[in-house]
Protein backbone atom coordinates (compact mmCIF):
# COMPACT_ATOMS: atom_id res chain seq x y z
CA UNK A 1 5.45 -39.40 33.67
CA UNK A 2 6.37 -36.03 32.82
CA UNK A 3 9.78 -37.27 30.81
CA UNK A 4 6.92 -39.43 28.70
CA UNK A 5 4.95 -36.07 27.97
CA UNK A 6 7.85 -34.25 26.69
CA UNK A 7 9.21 -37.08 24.29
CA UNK A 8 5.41 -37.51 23.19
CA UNK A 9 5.39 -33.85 22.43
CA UNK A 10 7.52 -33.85 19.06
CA UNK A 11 5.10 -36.41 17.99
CA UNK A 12 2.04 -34.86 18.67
CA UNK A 13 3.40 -32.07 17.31
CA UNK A 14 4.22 -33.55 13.74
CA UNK A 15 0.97 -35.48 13.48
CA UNK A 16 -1.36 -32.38 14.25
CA UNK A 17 0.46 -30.55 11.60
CA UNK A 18 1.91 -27.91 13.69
CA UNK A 19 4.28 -25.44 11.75
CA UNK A 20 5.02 -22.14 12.02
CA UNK A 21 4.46 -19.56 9.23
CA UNK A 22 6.86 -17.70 8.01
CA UNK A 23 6.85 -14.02 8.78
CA UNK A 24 5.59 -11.34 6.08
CA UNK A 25 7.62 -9.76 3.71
CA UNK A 26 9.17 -6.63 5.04
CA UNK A 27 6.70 -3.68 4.00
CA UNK A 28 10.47 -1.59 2.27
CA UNK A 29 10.85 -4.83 0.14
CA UNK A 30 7.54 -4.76 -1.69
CA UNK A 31 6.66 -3.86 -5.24
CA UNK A 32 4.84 -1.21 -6.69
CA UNK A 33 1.64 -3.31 -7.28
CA UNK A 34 2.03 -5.26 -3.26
CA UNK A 35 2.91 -1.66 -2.28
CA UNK A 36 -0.79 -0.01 -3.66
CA UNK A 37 -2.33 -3.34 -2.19
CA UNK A 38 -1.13 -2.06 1.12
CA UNK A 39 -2.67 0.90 0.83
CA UNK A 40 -6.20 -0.79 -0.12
CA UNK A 41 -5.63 -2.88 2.92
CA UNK A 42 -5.11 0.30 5.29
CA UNK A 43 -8.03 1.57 3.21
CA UNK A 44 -10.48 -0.84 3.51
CA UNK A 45 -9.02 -3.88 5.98
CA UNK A 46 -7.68 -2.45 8.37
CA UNK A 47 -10.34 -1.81 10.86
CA UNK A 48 -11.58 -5.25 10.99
CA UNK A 49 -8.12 -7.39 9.87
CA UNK A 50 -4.24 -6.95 11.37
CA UNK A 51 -2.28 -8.39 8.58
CA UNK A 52 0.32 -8.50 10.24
CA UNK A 53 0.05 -9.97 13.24
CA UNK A 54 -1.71 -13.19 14.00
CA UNK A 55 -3.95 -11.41 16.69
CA UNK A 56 -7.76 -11.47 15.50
CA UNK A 57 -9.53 -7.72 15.16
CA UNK A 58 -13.63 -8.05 14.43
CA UNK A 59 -12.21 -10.81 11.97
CA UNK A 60 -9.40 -12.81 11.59
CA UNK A 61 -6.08 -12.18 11.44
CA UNK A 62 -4.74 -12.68 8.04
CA UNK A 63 -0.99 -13.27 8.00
CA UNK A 64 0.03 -16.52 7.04
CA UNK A 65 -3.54 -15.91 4.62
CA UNK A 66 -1.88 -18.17 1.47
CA UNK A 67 0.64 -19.53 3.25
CA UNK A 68 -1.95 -22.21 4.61
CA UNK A 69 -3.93 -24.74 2.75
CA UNK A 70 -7.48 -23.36 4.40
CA UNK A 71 -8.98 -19.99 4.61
CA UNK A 72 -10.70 -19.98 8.69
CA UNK A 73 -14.06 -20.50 6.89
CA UNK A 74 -12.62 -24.05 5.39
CA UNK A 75 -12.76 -22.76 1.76
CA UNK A 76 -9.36 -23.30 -0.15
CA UNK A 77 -7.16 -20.55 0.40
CA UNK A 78 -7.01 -19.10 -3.27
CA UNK A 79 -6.88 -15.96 -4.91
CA UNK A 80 -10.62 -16.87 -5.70
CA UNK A 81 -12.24 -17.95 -2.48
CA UNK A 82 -10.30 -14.98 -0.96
CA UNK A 83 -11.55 -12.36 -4.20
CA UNK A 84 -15.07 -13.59 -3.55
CA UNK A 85 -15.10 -12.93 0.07
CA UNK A 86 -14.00 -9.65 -0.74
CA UNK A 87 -16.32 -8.70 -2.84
CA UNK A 88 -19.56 -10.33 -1.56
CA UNK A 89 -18.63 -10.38 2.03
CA UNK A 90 -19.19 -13.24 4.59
CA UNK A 91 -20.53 -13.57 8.06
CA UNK A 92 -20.55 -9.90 9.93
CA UNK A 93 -17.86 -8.89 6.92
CA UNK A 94 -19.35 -6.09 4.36
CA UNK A 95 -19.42 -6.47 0.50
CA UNK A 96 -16.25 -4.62 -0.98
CA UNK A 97 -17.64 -5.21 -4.76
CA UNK A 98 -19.04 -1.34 -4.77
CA UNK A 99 -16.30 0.44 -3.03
CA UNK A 100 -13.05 -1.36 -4.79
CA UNK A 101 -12.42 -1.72 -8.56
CA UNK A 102 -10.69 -4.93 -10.07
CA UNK A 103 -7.46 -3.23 -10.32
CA UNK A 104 -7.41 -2.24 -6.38
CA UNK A 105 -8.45 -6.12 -5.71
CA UNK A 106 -5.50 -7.45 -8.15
CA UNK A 107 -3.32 -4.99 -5.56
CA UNK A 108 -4.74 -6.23 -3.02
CA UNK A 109 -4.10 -9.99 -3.62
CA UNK A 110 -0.86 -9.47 -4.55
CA UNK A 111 -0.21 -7.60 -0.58
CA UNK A 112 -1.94 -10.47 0.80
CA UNK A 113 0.38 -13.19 -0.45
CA UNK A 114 3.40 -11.07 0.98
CA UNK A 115 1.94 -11.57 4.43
């Protein structure tokens, strides 16, 4: 019985869509504009988001962020869904609109699809 589980396995595995993510850029190979997105995310993320890790804070974890089809909420993982939740705020997660400029959110995208 336990032979069957383990040849089952790969198959289960393939049909839930189990992959893993590919790690995030190293932080010393970023560019200027991933490199001030960084420093928004410290800013601003930080407290409530690891991006670098897949361990959840007060929200989730946002490695992997674009590198999966779906955001957590179920919204498509784009630089619009993820903008808009950053600027209006969702659930327990505060509007950024008054505290970040566009320029600081373009930055900020641009770290986010290094992790």
């Amino acid at each position: 019985m336990k032979s069957l589980r383990f040849a089952l396995l790969p198959a289960v595995l393939a049909i839930t869509g189990c992959k893993s993510i590919p790690p995030p850029t190293p932080l010393n190979q970023l560019n200027a504009q991933q490199t001030h997105g960084h420093a928004v995310f410290q800013a601003h993320c930080q407290a409530c988001h690891n991006d670098r890790t897949n361990i959840p804070l007060a929200g989730p974890a946002l490695a992997g962020i674009f590198k999966k089809e779906y955001l957590d909420s179920g919204a498509a993982a784009t630089d619009e869904r993820v903008a808009a939740t950053v600027l209006r705020g969702r659930n327990m997660m505060p509007a950024q609109a008054g505290t970040i400029d566009q320029q600081e959110l373009d930055d900020l995208l641009a770290y986010l699809h290094t992790l």
